[in-house]
Protein backbone atom coordinates (compact mmCIF):
# COMPACT_ATOMS: atom_id res chain seq x y z
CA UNK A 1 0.00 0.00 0.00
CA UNK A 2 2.74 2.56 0.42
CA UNK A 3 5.97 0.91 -1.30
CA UNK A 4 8.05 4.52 -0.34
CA UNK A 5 6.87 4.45 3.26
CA UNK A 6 5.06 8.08 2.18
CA UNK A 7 2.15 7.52 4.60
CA UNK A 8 -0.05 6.44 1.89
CA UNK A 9 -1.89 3.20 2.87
CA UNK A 10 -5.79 3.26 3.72
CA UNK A 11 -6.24 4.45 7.44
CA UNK A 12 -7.40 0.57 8.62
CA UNK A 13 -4.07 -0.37 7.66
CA UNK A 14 -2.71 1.49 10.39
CA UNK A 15 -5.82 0.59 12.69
CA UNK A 16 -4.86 -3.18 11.81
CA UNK A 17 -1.00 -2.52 12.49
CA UNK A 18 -1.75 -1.11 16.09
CA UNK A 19 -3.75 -3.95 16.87
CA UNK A 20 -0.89 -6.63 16.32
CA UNK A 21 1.61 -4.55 17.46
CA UNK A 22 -0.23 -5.04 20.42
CA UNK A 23 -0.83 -8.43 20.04
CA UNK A 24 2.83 -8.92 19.29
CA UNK A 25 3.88 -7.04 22.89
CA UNK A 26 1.35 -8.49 25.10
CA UNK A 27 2.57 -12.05 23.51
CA UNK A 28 6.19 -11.27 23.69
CA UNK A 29 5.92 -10.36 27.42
CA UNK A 30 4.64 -13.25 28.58
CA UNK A 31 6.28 -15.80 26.78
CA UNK A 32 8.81 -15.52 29.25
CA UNK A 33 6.65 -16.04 32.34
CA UNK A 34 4.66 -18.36 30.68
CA UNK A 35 7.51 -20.85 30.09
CA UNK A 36 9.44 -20.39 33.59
CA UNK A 37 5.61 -20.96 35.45
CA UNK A 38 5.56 -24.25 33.38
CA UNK A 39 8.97 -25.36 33.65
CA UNK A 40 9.29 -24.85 29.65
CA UNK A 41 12.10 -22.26 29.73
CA UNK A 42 14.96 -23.40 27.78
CA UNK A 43 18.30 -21.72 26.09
CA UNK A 44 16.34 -22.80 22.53
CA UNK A 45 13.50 -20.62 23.79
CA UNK A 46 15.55 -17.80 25.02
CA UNK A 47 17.22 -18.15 21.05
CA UNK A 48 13.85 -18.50 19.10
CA UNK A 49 12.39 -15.21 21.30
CA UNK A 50 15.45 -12.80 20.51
CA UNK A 51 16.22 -13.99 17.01
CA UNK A 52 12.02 -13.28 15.70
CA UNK A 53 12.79 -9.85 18.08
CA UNK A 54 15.57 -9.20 15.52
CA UNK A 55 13.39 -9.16 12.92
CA UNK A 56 10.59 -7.78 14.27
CA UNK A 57 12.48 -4.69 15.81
CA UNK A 58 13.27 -3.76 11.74
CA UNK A 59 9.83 -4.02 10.77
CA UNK A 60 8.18 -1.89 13.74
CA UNK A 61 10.86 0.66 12.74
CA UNK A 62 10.15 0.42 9.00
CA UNK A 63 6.53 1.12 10.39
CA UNK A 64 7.30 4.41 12.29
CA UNK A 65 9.14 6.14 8.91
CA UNK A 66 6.47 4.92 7.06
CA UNK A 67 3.26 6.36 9.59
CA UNK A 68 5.10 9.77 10.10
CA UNK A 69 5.28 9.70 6.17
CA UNK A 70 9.31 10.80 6.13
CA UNK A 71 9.68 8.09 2.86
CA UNK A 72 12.88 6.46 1.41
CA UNK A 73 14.61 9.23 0.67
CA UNK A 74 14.57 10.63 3.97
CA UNK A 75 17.23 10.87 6.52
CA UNK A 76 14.72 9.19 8.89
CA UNK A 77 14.92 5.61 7.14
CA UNK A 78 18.15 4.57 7.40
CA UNK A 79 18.51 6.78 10.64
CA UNK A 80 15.97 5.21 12.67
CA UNK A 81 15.96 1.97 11.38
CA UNK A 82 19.35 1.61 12.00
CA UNK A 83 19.66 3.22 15.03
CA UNK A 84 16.92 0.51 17.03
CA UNK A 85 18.76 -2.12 15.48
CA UNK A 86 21.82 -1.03 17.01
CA UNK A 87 20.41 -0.83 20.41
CA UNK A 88 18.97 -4.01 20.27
CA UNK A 89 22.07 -5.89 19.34
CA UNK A 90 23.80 -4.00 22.12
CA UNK A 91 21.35 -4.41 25.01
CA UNK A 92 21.98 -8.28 24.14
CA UNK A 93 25.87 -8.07 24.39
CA UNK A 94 26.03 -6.24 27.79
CA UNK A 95 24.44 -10.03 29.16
CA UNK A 96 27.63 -11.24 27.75
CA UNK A 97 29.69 -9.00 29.35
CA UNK A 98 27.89 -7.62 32.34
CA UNK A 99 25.69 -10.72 33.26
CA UNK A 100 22.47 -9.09 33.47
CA UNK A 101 20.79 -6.82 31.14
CA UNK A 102 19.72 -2.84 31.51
CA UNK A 103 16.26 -1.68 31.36
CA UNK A 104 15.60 1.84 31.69
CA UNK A 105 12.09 3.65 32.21
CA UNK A 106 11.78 4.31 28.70
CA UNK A 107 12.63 1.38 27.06
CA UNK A 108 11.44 -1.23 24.52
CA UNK A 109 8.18 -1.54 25.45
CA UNK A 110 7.54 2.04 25.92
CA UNK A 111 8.77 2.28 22.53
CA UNK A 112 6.27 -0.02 21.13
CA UNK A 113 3.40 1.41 22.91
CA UNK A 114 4.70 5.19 21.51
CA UNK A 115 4.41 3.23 18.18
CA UNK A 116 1.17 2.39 18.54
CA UNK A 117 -0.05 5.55 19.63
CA UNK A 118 0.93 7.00 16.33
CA UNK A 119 -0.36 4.28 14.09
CA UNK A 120 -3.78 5.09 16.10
CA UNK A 121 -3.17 8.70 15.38
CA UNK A 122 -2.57 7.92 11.88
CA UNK A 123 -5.18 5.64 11.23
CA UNK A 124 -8.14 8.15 12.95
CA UNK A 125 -7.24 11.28 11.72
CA UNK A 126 -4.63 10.16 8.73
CA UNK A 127 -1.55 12.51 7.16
CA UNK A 128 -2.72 16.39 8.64
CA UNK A 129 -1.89 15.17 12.29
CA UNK A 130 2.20 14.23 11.13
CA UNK A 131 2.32 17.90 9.11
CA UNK A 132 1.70 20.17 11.64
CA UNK A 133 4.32 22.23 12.60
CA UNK A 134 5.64 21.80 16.36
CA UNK A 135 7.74 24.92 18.04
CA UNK A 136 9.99 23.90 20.85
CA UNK A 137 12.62 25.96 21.89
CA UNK A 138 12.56 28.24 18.52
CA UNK A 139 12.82 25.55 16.31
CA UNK A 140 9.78 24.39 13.85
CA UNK A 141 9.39 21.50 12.08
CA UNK A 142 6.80 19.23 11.67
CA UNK A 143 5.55 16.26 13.71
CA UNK A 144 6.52 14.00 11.86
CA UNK A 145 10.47 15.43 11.81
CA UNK A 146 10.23 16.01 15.58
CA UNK A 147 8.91 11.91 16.11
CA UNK A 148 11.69 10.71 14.26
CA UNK A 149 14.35 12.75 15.51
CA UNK A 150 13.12 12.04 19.26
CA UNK A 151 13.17 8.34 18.35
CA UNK A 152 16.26 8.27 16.72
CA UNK A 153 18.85 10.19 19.74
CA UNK A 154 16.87 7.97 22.16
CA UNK A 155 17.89 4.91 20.72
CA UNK A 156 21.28 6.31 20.04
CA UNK A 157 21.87 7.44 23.64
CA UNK A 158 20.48 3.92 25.10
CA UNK A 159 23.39 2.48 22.47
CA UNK A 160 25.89 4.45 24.14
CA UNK A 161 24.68 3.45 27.71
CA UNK A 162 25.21 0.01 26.74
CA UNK A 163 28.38 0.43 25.95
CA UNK A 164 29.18 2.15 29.43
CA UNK A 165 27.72 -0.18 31.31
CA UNK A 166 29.94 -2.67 29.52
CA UNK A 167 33.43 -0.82 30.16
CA UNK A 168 32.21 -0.25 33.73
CA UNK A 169 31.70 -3.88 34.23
CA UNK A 170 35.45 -4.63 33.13
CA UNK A 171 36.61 -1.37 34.92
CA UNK A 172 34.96 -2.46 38.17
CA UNK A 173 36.17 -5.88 38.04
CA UNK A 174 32.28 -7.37 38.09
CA UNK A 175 32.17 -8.55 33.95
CA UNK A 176 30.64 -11.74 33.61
CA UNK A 177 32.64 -14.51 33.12
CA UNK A 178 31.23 -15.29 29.39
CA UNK A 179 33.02 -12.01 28.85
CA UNK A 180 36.01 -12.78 27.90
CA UNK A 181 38.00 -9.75 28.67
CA UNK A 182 37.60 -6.63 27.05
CA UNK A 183 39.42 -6.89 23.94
CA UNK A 184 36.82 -9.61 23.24
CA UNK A 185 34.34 -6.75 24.15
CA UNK A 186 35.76 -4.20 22.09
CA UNK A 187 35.55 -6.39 19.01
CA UNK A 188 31.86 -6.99 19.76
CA UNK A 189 31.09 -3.81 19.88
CA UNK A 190 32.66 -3.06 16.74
CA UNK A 191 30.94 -5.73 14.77
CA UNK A 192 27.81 -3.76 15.07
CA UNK A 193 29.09 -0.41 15.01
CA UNK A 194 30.77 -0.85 11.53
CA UNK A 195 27.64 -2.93 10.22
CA UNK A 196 25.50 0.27 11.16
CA UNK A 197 27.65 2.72 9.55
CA UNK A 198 27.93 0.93 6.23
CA UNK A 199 23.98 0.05 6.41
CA UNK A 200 22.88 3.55 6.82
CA UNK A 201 25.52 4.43 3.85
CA UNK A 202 23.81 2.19 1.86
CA UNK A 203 20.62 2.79 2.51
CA UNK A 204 21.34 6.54 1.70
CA UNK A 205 23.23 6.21 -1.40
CA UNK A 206 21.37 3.60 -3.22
CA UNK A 207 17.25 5.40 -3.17
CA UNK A 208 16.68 4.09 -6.21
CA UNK A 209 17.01 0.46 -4.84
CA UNK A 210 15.86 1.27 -0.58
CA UNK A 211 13.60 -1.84 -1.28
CA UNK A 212 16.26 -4.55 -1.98
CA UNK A 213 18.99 -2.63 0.41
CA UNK A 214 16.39 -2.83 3.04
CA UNK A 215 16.23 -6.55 2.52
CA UNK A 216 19.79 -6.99 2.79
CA UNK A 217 19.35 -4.84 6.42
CA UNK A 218 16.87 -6.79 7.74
CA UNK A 219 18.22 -10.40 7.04
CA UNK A 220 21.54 -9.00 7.64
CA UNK A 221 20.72 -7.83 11.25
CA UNK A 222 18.99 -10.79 11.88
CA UNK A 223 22.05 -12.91 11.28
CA UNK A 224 24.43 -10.76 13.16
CA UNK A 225 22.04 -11.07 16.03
CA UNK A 226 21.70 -15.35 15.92
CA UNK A 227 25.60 -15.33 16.18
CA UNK A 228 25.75 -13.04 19.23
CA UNK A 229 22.51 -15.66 20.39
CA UNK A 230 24.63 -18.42 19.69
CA UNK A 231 27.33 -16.98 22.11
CA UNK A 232 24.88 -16.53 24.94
CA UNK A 233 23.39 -19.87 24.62
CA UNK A 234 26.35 -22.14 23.77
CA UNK A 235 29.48 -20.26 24.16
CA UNK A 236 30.17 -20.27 21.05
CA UNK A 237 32.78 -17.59 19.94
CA UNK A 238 31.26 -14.15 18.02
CA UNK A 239 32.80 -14.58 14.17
CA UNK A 240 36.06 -12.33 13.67
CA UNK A 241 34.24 -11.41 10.15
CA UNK A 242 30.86 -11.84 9.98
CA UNK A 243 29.32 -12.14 6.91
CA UNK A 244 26.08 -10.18 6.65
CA UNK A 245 29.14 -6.86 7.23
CA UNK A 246 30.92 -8.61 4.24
CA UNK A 247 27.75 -7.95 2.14
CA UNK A 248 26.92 -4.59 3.62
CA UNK A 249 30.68 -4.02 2.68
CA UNK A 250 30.53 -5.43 -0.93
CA UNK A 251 27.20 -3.61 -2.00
CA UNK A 252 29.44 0.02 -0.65
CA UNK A 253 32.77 -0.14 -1.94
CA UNK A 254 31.65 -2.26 -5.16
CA UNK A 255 29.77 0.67 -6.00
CA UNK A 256 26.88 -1.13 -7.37
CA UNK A 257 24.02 1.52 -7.47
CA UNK A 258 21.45 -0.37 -9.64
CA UNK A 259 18.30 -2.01 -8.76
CA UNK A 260 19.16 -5.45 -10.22
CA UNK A 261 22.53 -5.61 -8.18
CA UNK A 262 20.73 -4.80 -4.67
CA UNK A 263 18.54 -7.20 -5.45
CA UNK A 264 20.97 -10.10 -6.43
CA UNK A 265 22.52 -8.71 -2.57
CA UNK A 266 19.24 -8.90 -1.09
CA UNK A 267 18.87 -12.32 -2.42
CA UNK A 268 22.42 -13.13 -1.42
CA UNK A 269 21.84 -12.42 2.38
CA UNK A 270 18.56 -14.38 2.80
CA UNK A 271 19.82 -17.47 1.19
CA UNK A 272 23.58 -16.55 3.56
CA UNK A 273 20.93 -15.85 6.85
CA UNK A 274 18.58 -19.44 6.02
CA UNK A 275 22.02 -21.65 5.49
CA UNK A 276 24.08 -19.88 8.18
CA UNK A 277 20.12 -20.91 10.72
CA UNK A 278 20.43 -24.55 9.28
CA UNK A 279 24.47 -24.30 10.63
CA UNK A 280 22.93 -22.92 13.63
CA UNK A 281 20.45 -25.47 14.06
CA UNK A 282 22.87 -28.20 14.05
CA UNK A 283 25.06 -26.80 16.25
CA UNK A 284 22.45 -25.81 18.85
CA UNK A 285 21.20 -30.23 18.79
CA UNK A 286 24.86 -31.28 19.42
CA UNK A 287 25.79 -28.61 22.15
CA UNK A 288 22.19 -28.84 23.91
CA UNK A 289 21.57 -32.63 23.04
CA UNK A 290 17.52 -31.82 22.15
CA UNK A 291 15.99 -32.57 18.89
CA UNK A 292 14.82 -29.03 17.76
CA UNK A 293 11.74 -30.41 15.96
CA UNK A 294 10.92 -33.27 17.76
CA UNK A 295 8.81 -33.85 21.31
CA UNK A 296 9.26 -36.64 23.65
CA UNK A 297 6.06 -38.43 24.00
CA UNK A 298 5.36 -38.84 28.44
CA UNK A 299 6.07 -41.84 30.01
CA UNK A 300 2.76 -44.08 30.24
């Protein structure tokens, strides 16, 4: 309905999009309690829940440039999209390296509920709410500009806030032991950092092709994120060079700027993300000893 994320889909779009975003939250929050009240909790469960958060993280953000009507070409798409993805992977990694995760009072889920509030917005009173013009502090732009600047720095400063925490935890002697010093952490951190910058590059200089290049991000992401997974849950070590930043990497300094070429990338990284799951599969039924697919019938 609005391939350029302009804001142009029919107002129960949005209406329907609220509603499963809720769905999604209210079902992602109590997964967790669910399975630990049943004695179902497992590392496969804790894997499963974070790597369909990967992917759903991209598409609420895809959602928020596309109800504040910003569009490909904007700033706003790589900027916010990439930003929340960065955050994500990050408040992962300081469990890694700090043993416990941070959650701050505005966090994910306030996030998501923000999210829908706007998709209400836009689905009740459509595109005239996003336009109007907002002062604060002598500067005027428009609601829209104002929502996805806001979102953006708050994502970025929770980014650099996981990072803190982490050099605190190895500066105050407390780092988990799955750590592995912080040379280890420093090249985590990286892996992410330099995926970001040459996604939102990317994404920038190749509008002519933000479809396929936003393929490549979201796949991309999502396999960056099962490796870090695959660390928490098996100890596995984080890949030196990680292949979704060799794509990202490829589609930059290749300087291929067509449509055809992102796509062939953005068919690259999904077949790259479905083998490098079937690797991950494997691995997770040797370390774990389970059968993924597979459930043991009760003793009669």
């Amino acid at each position: 309905f609005s391939p350029e994320l302009k804001g142009t889909a029919p107002q129960w779009v949005y209406l329907l999009n609220a509603f499963l975003l809720f769905m999604y939250q209210t079902f992602d929050g109590s997964d967790g309690k669910q399975a630990r009240r049943t004695g179902a909790g497992s590392a496969l469960g804790h894997m499963v829940d974070h790597g369909v958060d990967a992917f759903v993280g991209t598409l609420i953000s895809t959602w928020s440039v596309d109800v504040t009507g910003s569009g490909t070409t904007s700033i706003c798409f790589p900027a916010l999209i990439v930003s929340v993805q960065l955050a994500f992977f990050l408040s992962n990694l300081v469990l890694v390296h700090r043993g416990s995760q941070l959650f701050y009072p505005i966090d994910v889920q306030e996030g998501e509920t923000a999210i829908m509030v706007a998709l209400l917005l836009k689905g009740l009173w459509g595109r005239p709410f996003w336009d109007t013009p907002l002062s604060v502090a002598g500067f005027s732009y428009p609601v829209w500009a104002w929502a996805s600047g806001v979102s953006t720095v708050g994502a970025i400063l929770n980014s650099c806030s996981y990072v803190v925490a982490i050099f605190m935890a190895y500066h105050s002697e407390k780092a988990a032991p799955t750590g592995k010093g912080l040379s280890v952490a420093l090249r985590h951190i990286m892996a992410p950092v330099v995926y970001s910058v040459l996604a939102v590059a990317n994404l920038r200089q190749i509008p002519s092709a933000a479809h396929p290049v936003w393929v490549c991000s979201l796949f991309g992401f999502a396999g960056l994120v099962m490796s870090l997974l695959v660390l928490i849950v098996t100890g596995l070590p984080f890949p030196y060079v990680h292949w979704t930043i060799a794509v990202q990497a490829a589609l930059f300094f290749l300087g291929l700027h067509t449509a055809p070429a992102a796509w062939a990338f953005a068919a690259l990284s999904v077949v790259l993300y479905v083998y490098y799951t079937r690797t991950v599969m494997t691995i997770l039924k040797a370390e774990l000893r389970i059968e993924l697919f597979r459930i043991k019938a009760k003793p009669k």
